[in-house]
Protein backbone atom coordinates (compact mmCIF):
# COMPACT_ATOMS: atom_id res chain seq x y z
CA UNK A 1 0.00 0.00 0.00
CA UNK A 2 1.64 3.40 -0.67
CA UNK A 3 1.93 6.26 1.27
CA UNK A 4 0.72 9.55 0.59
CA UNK A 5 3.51 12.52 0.76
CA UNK A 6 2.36 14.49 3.44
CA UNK A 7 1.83 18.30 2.88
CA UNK A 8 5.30 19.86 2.97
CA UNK A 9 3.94 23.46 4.19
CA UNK A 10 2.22 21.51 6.92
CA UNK A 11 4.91 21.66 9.22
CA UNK A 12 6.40 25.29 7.18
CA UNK A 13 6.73 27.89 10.28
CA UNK A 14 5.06 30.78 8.76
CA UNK A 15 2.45 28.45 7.02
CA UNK A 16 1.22 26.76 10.26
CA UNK A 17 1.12 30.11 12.37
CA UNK A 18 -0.99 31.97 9.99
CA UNK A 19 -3.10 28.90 9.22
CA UNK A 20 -4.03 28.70 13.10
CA UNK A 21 -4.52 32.72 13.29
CA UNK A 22 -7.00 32.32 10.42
CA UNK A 23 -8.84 29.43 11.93
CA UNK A 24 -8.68 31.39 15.93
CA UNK A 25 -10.31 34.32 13.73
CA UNK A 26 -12.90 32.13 12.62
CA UNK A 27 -13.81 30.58 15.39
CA UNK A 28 -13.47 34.32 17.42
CA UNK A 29 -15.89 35.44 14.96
CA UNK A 30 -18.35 32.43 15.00
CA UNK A 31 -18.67 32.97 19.00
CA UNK A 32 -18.92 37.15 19.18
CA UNK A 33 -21.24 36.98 16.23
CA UNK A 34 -23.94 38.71 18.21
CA UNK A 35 -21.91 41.21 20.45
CA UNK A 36 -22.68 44.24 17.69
CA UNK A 37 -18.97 44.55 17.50
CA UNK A 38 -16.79 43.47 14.49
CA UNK A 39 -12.97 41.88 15.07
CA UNK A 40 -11.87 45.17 14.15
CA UNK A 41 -13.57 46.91 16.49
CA UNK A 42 -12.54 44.46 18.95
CA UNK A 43 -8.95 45.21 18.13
CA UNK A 44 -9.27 48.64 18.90
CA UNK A 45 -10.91 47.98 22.01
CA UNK A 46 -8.34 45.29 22.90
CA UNK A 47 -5.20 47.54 21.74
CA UNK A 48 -7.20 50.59 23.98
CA UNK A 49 -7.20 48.33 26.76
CA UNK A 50 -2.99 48.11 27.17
CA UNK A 51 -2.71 51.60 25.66
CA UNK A 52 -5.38 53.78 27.00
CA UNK A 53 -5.12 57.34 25.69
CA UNK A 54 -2.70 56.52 22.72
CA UNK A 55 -3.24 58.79 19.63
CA UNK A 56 -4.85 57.46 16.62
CA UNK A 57 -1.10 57.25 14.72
CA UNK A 58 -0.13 54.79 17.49
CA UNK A 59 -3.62 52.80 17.51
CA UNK A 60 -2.90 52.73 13.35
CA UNK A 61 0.67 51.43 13.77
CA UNK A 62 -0.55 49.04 16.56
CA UNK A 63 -3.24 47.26 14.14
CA UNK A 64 -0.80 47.78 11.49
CA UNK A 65 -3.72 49.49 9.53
CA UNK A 66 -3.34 53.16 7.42
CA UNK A 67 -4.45 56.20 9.41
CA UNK A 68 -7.46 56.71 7.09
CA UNK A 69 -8.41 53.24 7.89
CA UNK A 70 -8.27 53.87 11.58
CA UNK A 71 -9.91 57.08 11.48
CA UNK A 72 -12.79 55.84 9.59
CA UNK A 73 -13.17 53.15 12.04
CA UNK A 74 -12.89 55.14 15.41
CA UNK A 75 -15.75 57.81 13.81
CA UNK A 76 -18.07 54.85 13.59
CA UNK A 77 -16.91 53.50 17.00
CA UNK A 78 -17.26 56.85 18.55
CA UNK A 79 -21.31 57.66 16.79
CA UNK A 80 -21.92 53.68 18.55
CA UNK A 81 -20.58 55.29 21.98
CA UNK A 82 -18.19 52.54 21.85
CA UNK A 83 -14.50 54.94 22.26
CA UNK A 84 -14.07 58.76 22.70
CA UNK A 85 -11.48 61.47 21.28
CA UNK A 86 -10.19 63.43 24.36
CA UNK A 87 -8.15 66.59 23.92
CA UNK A 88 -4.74 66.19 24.54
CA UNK A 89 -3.45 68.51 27.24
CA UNK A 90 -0.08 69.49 25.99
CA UNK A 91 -0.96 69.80 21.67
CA UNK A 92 -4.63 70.20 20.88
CA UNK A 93 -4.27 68.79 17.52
CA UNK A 94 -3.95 65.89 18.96
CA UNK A 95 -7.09 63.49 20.38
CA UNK A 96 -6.07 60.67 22.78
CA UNK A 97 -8.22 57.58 22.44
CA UNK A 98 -10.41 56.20 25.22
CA UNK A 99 -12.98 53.58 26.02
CA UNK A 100 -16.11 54.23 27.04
CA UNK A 101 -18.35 52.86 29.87
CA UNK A 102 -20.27 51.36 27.76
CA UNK A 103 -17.60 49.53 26.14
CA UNK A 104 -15.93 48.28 29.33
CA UNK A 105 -18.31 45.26 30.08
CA UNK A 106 -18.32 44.08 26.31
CA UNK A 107 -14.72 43.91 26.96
CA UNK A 108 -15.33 41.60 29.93
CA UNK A 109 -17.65 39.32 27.55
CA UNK A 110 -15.51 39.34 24.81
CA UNK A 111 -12.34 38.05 26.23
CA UNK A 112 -14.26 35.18 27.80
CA UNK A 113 -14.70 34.64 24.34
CA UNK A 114 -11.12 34.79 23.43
CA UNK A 115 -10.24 32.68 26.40
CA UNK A 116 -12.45 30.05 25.18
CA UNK A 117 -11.01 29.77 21.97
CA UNK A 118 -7.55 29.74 23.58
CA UNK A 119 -8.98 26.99 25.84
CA UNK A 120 -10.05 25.09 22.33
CA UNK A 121 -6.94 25.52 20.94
CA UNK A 122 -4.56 24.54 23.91
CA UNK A 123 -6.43 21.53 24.02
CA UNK A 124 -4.36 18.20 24.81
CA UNK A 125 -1.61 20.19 25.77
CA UNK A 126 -0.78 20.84 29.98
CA UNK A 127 0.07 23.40 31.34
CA UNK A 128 4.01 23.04 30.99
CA UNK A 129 3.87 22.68 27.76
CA UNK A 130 1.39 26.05 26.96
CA UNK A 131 4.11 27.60 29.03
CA UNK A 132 7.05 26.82 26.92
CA UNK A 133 4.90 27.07 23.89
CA UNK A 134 4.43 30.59 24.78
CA UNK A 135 7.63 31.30 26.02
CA UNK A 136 9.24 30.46 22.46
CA UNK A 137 6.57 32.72 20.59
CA UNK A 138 7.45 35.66 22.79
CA UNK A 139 11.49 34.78 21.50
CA UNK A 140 10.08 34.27 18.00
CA UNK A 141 8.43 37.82 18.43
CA UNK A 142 10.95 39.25 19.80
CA UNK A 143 13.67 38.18 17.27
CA UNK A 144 11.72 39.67 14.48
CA UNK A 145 10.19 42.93 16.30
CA UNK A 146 11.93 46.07 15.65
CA UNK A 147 13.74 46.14 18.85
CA UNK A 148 15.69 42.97 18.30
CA UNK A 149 15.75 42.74 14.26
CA UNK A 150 18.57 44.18 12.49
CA UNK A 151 18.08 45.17 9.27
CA UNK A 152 19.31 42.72 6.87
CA UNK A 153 18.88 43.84 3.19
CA UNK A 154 17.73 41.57 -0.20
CA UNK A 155 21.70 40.34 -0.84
CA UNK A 156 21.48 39.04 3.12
CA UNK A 157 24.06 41.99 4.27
CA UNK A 158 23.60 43.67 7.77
CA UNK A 159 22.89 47.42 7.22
């Protein structure tokens, strides 16, 4: 009986981690269907969360959206009552970003939601190895994050 050849991007790095952010997206999305937010709202709210009162430049560079994009997206999240533009004290050009009341308990719901993917996801595996899991993504990350990347151009030369 012969074997079949097994998917070679199966077990590709960059394959496999963007094949199981897709399918945490999905099922994100399947279970916050009816909160009245959409994932990119949720992003905001999520990125407002750890950086309360950032500008919408930061928020844009956070999502790794355009500006335009963002600002479209915070008007409609504002008009729902869902994030504010504050005056910032020191340059009033700029607005610092913050969440509302209102959006404070959908937060709570939300990243029950998130957990319980997590939970899904993690299944099979204890606790020691979610740990070291984890622990090696945060090295990945930080590898390849601006603060411990150097820049390497096309020939593969340090610049």
């Amino acid at each position: 009986m012969e074997q079949t050849q097994a998917n070679p991007y199966e077990r590709r790095f960059g394959f496999l981690l963007h094949d199981i952010a897709r399918l945490m997206r999905k099922r994100f999305d399947a279970r916050a269907r009816n909160s009245g937010l959409t994932r990119a709202q949720w992003q905001v709210l999520m990125v407002l969360t750890r950086h309360e009162g950032s500008n919408q430049a930061a928020l844009a560079d956070a999502l790794d959206l355009e500006p335009i994009t963002v600002g479209r997206l915070i008007d409609r999240m504002e008009e729902a009552g869902w994030v504010e533009r504050r005056a910032d004290a020191a340059d009033r050009r700029v607005h610092r970003l913050h969440i509302t009341e209102r959006a404070r308990p959908m937060m709570s719901q939300l990243e029950t939601v998130a957990n319980d993917v997590l939970d899904e996801a993690f299944a099979g595996l204890g606790a020691p190895e979610r740990d070291t899991l984890l622990d090696l993504l945060v090295r990945i990350r930080g590898n390849l994050s601006d603060r411990g990347a150097r820049a390497v151009d096309m020939t593969g030369t340090e610049s």
